[in-house]
PDB file of N, CA and C in Angstrom:
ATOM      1  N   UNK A   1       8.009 -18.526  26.945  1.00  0.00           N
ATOM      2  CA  UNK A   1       6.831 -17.736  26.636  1.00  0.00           C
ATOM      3  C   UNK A   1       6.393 -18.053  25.205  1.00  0.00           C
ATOM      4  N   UNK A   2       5.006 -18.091  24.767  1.00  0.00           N
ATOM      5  CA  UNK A   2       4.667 -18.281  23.875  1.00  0.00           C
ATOM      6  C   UNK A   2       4.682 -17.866  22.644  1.00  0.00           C
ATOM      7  N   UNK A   3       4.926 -17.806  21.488  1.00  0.00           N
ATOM      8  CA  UNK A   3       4.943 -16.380  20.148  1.00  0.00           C
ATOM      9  C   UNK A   3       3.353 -15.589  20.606  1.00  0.00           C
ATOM     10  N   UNK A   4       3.604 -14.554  20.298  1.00  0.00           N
ATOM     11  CA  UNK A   4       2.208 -13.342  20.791  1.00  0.00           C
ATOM     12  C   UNK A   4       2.110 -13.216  21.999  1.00  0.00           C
ATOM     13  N   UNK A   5       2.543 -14.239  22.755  1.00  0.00           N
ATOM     14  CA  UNK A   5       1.929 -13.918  24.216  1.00  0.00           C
ATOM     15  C   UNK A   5       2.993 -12.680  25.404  1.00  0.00           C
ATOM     16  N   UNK A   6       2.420 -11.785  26.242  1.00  0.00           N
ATOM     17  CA  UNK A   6       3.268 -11.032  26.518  1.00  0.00           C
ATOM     18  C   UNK A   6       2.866 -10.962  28.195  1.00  0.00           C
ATOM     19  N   UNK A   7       4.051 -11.035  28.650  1.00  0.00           N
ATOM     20  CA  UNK A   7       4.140 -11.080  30.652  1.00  0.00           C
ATOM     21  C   UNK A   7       3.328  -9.352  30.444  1.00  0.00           C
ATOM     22  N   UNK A   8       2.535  -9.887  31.827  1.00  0.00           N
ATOM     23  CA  UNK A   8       1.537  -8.450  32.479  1.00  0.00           C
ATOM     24  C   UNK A   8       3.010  -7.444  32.991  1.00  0.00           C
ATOM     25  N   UNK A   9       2.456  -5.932  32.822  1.00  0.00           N
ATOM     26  CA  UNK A   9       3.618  -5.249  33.477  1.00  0.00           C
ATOM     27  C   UNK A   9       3.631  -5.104  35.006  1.00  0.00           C
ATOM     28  N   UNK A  10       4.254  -4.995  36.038  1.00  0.00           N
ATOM     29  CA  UNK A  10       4.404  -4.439  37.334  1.00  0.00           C
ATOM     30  C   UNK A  10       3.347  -3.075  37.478  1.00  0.00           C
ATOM     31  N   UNK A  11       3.608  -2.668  38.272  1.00  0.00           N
ATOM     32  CA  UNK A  11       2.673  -1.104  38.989  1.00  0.00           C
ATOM     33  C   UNK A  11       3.949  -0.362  38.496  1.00  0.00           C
ATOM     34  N   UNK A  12       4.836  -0.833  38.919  1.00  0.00           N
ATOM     35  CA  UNK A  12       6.299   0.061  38.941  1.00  0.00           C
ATOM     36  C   UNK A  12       6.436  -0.072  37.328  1.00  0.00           C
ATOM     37  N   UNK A  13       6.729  -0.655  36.337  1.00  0.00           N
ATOM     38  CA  UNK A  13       7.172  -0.436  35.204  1.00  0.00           C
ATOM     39  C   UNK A  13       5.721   0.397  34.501  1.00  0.00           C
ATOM     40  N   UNK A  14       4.731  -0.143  34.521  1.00  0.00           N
ATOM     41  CA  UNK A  14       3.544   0.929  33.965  1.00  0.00           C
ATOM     42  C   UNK A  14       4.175   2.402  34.630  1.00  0.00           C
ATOM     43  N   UNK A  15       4.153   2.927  35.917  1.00  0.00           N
ATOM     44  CA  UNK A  15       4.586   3.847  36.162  1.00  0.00           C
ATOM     45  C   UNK A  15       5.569   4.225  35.550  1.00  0.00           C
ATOM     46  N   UNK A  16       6.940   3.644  35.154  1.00  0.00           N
ATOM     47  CA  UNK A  16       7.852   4.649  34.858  1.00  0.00           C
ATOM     48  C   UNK A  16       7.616   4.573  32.995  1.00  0.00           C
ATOM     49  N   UNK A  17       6.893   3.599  32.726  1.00  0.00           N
ATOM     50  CA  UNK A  17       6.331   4.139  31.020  1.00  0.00           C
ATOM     51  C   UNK A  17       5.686   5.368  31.158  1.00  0.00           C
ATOM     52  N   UNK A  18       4.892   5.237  31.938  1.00  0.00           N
ATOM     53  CA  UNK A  18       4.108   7.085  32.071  1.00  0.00           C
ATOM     54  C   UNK A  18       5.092   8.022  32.139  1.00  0.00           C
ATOM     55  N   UNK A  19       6.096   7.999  32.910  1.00  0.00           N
ATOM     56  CA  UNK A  19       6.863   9.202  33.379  1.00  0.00           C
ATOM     57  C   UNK A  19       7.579   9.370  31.765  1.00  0.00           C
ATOM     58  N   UNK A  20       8.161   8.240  31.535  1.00  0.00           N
ATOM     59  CA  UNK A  20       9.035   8.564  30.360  1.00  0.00           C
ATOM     60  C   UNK A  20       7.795   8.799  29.470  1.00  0.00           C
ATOM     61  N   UNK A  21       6.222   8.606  28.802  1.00  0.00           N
ATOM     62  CA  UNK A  21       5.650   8.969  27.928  1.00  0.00           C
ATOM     63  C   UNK A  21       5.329  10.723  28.528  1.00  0.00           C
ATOM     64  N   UNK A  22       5.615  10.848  29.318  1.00  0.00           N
ATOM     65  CA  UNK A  22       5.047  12.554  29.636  1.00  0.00           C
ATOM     66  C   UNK A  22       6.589  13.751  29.395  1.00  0.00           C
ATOM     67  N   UNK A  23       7.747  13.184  29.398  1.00  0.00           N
ATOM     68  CA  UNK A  23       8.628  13.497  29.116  1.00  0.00           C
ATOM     69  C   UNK A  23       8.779  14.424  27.711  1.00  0.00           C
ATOM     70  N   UNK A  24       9.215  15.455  27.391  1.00  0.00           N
ATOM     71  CA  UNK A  24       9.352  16.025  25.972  1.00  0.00           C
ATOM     72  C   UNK A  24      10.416  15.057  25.463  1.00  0.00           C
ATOM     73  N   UNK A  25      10.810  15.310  24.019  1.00  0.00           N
ATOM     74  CA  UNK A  25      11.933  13.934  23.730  1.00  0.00           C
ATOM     75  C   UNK A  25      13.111  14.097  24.156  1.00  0.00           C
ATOM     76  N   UNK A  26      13.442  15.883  24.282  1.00  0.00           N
ATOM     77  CA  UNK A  26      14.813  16.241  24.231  1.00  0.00           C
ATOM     78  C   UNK A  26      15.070  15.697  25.835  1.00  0.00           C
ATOM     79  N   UNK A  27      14.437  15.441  26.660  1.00  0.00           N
ATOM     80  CA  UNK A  27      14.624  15.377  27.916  1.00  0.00           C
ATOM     81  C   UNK A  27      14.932  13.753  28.221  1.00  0.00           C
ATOM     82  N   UNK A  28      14.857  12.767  27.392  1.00  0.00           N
ATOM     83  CA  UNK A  28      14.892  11.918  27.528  1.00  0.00           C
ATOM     84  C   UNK A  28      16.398  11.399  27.152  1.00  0.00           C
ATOM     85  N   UNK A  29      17.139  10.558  28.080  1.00  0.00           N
ATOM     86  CA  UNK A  29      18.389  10.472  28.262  1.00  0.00           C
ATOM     87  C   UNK A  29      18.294   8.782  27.366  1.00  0.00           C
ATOM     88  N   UNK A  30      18.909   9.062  25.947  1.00  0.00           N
ATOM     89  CA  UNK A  30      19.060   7.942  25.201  1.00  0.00           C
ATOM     90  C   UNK A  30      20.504   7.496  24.917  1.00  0.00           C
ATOM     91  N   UNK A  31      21.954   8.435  26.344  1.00  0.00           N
ATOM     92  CA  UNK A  31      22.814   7.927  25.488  1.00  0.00           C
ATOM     93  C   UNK A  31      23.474   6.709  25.556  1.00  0.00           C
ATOM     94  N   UNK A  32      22.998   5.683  26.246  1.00  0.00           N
ATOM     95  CA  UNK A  32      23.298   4.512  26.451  1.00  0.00           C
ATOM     96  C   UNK A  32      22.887   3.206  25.706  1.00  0.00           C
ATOM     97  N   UNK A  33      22.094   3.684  24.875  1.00  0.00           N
ATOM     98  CA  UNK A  33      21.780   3.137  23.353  1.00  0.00           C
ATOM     99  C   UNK A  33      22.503   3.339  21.721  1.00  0.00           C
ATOM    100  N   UNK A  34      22.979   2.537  21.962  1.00  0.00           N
ATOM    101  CA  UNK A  34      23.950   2.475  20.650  1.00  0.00           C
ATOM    102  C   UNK A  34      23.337   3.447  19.373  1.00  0.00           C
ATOM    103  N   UNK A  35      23.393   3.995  18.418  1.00  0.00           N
ATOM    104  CA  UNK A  35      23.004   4.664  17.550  1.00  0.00           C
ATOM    105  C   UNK A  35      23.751   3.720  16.359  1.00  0.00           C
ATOM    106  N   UNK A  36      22.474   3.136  15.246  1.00  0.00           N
ATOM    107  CA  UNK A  36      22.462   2.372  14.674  1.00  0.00           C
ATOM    108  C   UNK A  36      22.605   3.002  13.005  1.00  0.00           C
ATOM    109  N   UNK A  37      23.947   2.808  12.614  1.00  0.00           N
ATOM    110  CA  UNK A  37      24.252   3.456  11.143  1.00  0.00           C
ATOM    111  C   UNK A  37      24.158   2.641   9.896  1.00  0.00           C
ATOM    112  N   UNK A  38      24.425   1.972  10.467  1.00  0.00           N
ATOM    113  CA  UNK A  38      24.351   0.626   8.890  1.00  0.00           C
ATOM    114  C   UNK A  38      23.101   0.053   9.169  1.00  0.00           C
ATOM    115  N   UNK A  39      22.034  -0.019   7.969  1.00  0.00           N
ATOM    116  CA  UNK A  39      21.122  -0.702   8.044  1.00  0.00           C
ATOM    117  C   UNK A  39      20.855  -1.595   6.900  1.00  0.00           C
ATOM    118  N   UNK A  40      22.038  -1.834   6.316  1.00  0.00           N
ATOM    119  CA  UNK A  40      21.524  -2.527   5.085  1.00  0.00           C
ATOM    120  C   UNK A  40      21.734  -3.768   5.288  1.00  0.00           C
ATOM    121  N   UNK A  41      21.646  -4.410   6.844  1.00  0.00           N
ATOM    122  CA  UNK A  41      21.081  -5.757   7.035  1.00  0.00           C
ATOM    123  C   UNK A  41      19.630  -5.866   6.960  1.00  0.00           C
ATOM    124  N   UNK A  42      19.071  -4.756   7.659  1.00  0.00           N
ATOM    125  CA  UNK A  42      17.191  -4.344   7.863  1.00  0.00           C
ATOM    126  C   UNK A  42      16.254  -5.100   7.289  1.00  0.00           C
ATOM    127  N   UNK A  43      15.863  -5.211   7.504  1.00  0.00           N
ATOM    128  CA  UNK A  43      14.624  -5.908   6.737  1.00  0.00           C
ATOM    129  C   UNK A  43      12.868  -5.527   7.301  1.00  0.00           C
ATOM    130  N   UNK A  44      12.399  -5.568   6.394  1.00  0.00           N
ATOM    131  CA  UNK A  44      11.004  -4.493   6.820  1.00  0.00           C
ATOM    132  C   UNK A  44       9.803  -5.799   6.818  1.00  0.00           C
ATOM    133  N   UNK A  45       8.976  -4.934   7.722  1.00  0.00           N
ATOM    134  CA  UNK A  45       7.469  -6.178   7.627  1.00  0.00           C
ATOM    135  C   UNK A  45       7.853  -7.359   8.486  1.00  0.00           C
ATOM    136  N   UNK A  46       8.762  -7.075   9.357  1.00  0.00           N
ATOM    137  CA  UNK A  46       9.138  -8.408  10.368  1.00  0.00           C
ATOM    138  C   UNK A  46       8.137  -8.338  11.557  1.00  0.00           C
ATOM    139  N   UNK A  47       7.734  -6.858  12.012  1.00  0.00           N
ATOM    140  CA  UNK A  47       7.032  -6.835  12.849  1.00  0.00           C
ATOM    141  C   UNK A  47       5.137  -6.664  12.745  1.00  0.00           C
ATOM    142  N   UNK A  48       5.233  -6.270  11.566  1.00  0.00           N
ATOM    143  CA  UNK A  48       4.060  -5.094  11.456  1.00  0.00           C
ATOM    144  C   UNK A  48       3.332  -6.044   9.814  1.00  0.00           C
ATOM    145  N   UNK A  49       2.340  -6.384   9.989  1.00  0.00           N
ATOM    146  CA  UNK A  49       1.710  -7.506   8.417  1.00  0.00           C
ATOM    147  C   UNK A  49       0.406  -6.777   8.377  1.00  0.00           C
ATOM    148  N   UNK A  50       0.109  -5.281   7.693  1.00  0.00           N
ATOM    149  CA  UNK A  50      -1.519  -4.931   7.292  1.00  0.00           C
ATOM    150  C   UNK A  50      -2.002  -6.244   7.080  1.00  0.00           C
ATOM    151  N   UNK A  51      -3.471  -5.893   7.133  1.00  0.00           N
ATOM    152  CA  UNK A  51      -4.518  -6.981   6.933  1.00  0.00           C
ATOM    153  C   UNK A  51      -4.597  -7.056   5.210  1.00  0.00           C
ATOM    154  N   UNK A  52      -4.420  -7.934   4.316  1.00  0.00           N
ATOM    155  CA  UNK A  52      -4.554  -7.830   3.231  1.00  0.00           C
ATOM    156  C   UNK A  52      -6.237  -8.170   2.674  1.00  0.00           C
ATOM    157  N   UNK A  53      -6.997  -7.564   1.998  1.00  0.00           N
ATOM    158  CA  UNK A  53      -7.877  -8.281   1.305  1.00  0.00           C
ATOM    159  C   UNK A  53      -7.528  -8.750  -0.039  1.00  0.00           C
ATOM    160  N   UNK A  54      -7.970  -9.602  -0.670  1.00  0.00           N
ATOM    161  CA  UNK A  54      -8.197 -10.196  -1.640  1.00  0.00           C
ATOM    162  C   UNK A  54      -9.577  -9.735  -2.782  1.00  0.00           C
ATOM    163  N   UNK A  55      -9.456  -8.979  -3.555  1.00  0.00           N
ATOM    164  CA  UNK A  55     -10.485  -8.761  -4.705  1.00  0.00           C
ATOM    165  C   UNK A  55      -9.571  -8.575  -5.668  1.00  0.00           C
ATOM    166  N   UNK A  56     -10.565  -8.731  -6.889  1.00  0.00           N
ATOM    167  CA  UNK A  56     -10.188  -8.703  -8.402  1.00  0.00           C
ATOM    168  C   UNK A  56     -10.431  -7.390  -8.541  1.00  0.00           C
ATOM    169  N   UNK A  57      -9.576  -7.247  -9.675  1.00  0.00           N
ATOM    170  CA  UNK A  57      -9.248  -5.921 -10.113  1.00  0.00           C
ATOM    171  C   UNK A  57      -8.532  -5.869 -11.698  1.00  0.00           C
ATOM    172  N   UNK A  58      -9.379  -5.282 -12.648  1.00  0.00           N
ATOM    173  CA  UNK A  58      -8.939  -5.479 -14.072  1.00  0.00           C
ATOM    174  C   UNK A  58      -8.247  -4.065 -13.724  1.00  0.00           C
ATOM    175  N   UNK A  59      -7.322  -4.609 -15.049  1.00  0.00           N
ATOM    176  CA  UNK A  59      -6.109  -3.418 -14.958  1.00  0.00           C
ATOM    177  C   UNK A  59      -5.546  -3.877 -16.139  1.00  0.00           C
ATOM    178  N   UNK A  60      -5.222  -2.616 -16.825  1.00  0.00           N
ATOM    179  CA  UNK A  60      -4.468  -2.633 -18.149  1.00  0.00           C
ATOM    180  C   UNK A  60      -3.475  -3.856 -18.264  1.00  0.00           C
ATOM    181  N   UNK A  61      -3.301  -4.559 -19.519  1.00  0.00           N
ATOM    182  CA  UNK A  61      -2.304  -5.461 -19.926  1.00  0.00           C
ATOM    183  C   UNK A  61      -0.910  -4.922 -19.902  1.00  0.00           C
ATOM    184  N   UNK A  62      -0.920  -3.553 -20.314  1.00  0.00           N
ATOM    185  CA  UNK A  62       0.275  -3.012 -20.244  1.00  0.00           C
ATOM    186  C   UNK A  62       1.285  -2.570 -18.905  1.00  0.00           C
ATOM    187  N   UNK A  63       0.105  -2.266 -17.924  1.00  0.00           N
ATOM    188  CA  UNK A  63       0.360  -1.878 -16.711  1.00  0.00           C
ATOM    189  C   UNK A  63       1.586  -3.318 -16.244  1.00  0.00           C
ATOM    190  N   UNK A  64       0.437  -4.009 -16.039  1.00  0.00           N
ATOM    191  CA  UNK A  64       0.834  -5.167 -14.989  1.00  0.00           C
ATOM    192  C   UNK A  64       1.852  -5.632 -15.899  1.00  0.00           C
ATOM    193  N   UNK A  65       1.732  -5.577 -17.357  1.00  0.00           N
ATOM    194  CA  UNK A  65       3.234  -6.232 -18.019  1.00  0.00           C
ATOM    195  C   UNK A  65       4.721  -5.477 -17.684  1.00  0.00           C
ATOM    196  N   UNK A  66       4.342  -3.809 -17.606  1.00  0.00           N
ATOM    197  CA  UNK A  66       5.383  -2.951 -16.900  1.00  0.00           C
ATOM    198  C   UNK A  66       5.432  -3.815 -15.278  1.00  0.00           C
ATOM    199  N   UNK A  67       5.036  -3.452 -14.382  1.00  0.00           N
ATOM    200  CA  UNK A  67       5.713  -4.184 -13.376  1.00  0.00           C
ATOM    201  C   UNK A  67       6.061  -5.355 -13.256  1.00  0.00           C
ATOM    202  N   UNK A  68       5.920  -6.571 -13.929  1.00  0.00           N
ATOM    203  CA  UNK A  68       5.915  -7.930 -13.819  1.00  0.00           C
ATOM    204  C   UNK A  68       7.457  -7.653 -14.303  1.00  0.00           C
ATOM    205  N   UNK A  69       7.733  -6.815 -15.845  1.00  0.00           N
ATOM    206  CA  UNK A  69       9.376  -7.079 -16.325  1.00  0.00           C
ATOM    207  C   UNK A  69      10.181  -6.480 -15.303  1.00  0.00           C
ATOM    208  N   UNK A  70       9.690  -5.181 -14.125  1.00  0.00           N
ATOM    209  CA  UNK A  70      10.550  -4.409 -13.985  1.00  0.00           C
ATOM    210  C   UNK A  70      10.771  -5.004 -11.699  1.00  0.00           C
ATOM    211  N   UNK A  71      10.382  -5.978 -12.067  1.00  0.00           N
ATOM    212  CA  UNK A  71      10.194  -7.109 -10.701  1.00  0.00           C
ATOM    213  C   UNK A  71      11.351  -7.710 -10.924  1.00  0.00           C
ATOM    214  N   UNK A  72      12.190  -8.117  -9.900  1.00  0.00           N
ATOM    215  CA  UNK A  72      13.489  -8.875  -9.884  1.00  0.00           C
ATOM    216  C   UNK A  72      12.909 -10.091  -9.928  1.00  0.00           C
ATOM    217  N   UNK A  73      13.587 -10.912 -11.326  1.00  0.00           N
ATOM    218  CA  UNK A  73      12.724 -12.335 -11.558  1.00  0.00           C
ATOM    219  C   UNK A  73      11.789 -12.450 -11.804  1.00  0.00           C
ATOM    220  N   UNK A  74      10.329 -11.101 -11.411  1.00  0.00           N
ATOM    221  CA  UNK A  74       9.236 -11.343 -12.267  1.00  0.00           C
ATOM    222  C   UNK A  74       8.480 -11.871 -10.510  1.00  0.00           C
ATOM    223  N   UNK A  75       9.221 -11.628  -9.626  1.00  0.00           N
ATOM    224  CA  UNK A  75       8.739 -11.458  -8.336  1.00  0.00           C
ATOM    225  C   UNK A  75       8.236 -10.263  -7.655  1.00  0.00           C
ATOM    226  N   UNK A  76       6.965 -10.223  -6.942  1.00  0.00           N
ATOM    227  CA  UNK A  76       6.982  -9.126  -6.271  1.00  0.00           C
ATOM    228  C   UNK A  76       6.358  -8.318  -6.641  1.00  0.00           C
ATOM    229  N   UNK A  77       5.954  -7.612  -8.368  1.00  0.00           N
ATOM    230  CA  UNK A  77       5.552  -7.172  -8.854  1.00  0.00           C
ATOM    231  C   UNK A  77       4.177  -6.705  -8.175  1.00  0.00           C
ATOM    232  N   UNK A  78       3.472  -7.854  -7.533  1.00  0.00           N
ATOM    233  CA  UNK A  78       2.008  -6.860  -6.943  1.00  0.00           C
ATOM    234  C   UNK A  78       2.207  -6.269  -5.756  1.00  0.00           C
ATOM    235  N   UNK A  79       3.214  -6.821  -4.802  1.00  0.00           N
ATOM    236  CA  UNK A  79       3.939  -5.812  -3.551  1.00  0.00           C
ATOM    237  C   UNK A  79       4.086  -4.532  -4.321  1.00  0.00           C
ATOM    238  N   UNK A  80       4.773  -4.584  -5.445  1.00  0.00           N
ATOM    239  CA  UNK A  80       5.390  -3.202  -5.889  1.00  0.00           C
ATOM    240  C   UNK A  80       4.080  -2.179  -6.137  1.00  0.00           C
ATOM    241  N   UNK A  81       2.866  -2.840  -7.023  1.00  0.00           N
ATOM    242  CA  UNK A  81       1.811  -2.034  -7.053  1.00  0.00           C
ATOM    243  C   UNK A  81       1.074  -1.550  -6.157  1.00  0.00           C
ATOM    244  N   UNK A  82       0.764  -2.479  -4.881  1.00  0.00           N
ATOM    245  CA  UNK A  82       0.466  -2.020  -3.742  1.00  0.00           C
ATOM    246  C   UNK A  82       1.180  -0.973  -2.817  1.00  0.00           C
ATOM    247  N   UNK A  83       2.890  -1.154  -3.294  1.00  0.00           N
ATOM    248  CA  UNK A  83       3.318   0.314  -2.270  1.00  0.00           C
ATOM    249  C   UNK A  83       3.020   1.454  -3.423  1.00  0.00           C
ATOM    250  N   UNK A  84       2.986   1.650  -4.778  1.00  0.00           N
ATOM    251  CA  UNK A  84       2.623   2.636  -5.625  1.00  0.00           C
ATOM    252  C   UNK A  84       1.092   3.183  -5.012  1.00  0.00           C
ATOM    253  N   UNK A  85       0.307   2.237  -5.073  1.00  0.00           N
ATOM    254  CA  UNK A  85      -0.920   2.506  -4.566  1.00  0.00           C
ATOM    255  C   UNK A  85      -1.432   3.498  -3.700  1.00  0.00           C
ATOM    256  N   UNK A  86      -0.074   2.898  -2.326  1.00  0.00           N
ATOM    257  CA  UNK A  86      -0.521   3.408  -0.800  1.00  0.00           C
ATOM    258  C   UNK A  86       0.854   4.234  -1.124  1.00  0.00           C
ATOM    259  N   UNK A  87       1.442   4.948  -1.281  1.00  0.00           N
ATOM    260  CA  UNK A  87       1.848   5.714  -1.834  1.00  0.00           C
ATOM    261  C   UNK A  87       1.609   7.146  -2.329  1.00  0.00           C
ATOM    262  N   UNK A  88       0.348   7.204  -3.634  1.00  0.00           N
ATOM    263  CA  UNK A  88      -0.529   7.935  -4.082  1.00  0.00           C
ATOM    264  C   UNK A  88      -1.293   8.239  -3.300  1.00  0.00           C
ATOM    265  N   UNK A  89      -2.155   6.379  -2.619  1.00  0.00           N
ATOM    266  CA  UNK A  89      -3.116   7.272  -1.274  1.00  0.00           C
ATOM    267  C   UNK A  89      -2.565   8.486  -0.226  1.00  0.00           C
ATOM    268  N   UNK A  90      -1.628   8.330  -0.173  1.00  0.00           N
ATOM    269  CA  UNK A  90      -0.778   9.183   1.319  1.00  0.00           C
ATOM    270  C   UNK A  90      -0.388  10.601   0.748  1.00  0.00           C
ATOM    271  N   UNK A  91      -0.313  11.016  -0.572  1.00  0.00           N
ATOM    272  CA  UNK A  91      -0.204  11.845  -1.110  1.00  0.00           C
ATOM    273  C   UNK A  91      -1.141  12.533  -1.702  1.00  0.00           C
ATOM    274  N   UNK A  92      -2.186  11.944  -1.938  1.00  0.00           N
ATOM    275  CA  UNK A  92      -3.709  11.944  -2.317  1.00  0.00           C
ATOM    276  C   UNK A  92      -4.396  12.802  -1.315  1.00  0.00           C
ATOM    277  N   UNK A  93      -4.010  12.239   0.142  1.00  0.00           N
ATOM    278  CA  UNK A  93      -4.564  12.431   1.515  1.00  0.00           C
ATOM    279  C   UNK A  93      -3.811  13.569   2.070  1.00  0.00           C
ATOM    280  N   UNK A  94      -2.671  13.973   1.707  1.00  0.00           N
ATOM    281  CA  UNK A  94      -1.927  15.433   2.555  1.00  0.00           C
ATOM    282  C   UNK A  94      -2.725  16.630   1.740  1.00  0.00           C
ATOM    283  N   UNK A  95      -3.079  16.472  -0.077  1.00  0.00           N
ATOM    284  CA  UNK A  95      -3.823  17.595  -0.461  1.00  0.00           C
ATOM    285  C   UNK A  95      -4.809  18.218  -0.185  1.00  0.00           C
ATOM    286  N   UNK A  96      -5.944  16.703   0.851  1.00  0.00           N
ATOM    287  CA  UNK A  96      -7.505  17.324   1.021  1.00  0.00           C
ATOM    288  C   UNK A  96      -6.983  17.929   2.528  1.00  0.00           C
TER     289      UNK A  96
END
């Protein structure tokens, strides 16, 4: 199978996704799934890549010099501003 590409479902498996999506959670019988404690193999953004845009944006010398030193290696630093960002937004957004 191709990367992205995904087999059509059956009548029968669409059906029993419904049954199990109409289900409350407690009713749903998960104990045959391992329960996963250690995650500090994990790694995030494997599945899921927001759409990024690209614009300029002036911003204090001091700012961006704080995250650039406080970046492992001086990497990463605008990831880091962007989760600060969306961050604030999400907290910004529970007050209104």
């Amino acid at each position: 199978m191709n990367k992205g590409a995904s087999e059509k479902l059956t009548r029968e498996q669409k059906a029993e996704i419904e049954a199990l999506a109409s289900l409350p959670e407690e009713e749903i019988d998960t104990s045959d799934i391992a329960e996963i404690l250690d995650w500090t193999d994990a790694r995030r953004g494997l599945l899921y890549r927001p759409v990024k845009k690209q614009i300029t944006l002036r911003l204090d010398a001091d700012v961006v010099a704080w995250f650039r030193a406080n970046a492992p290696n001086g990497r990463g630093y605008q990831t880091e501003m962007n989760r600060v960002l969306r961050d604030h937004a999400a907290r910004a957004s529970k007050r209104t």
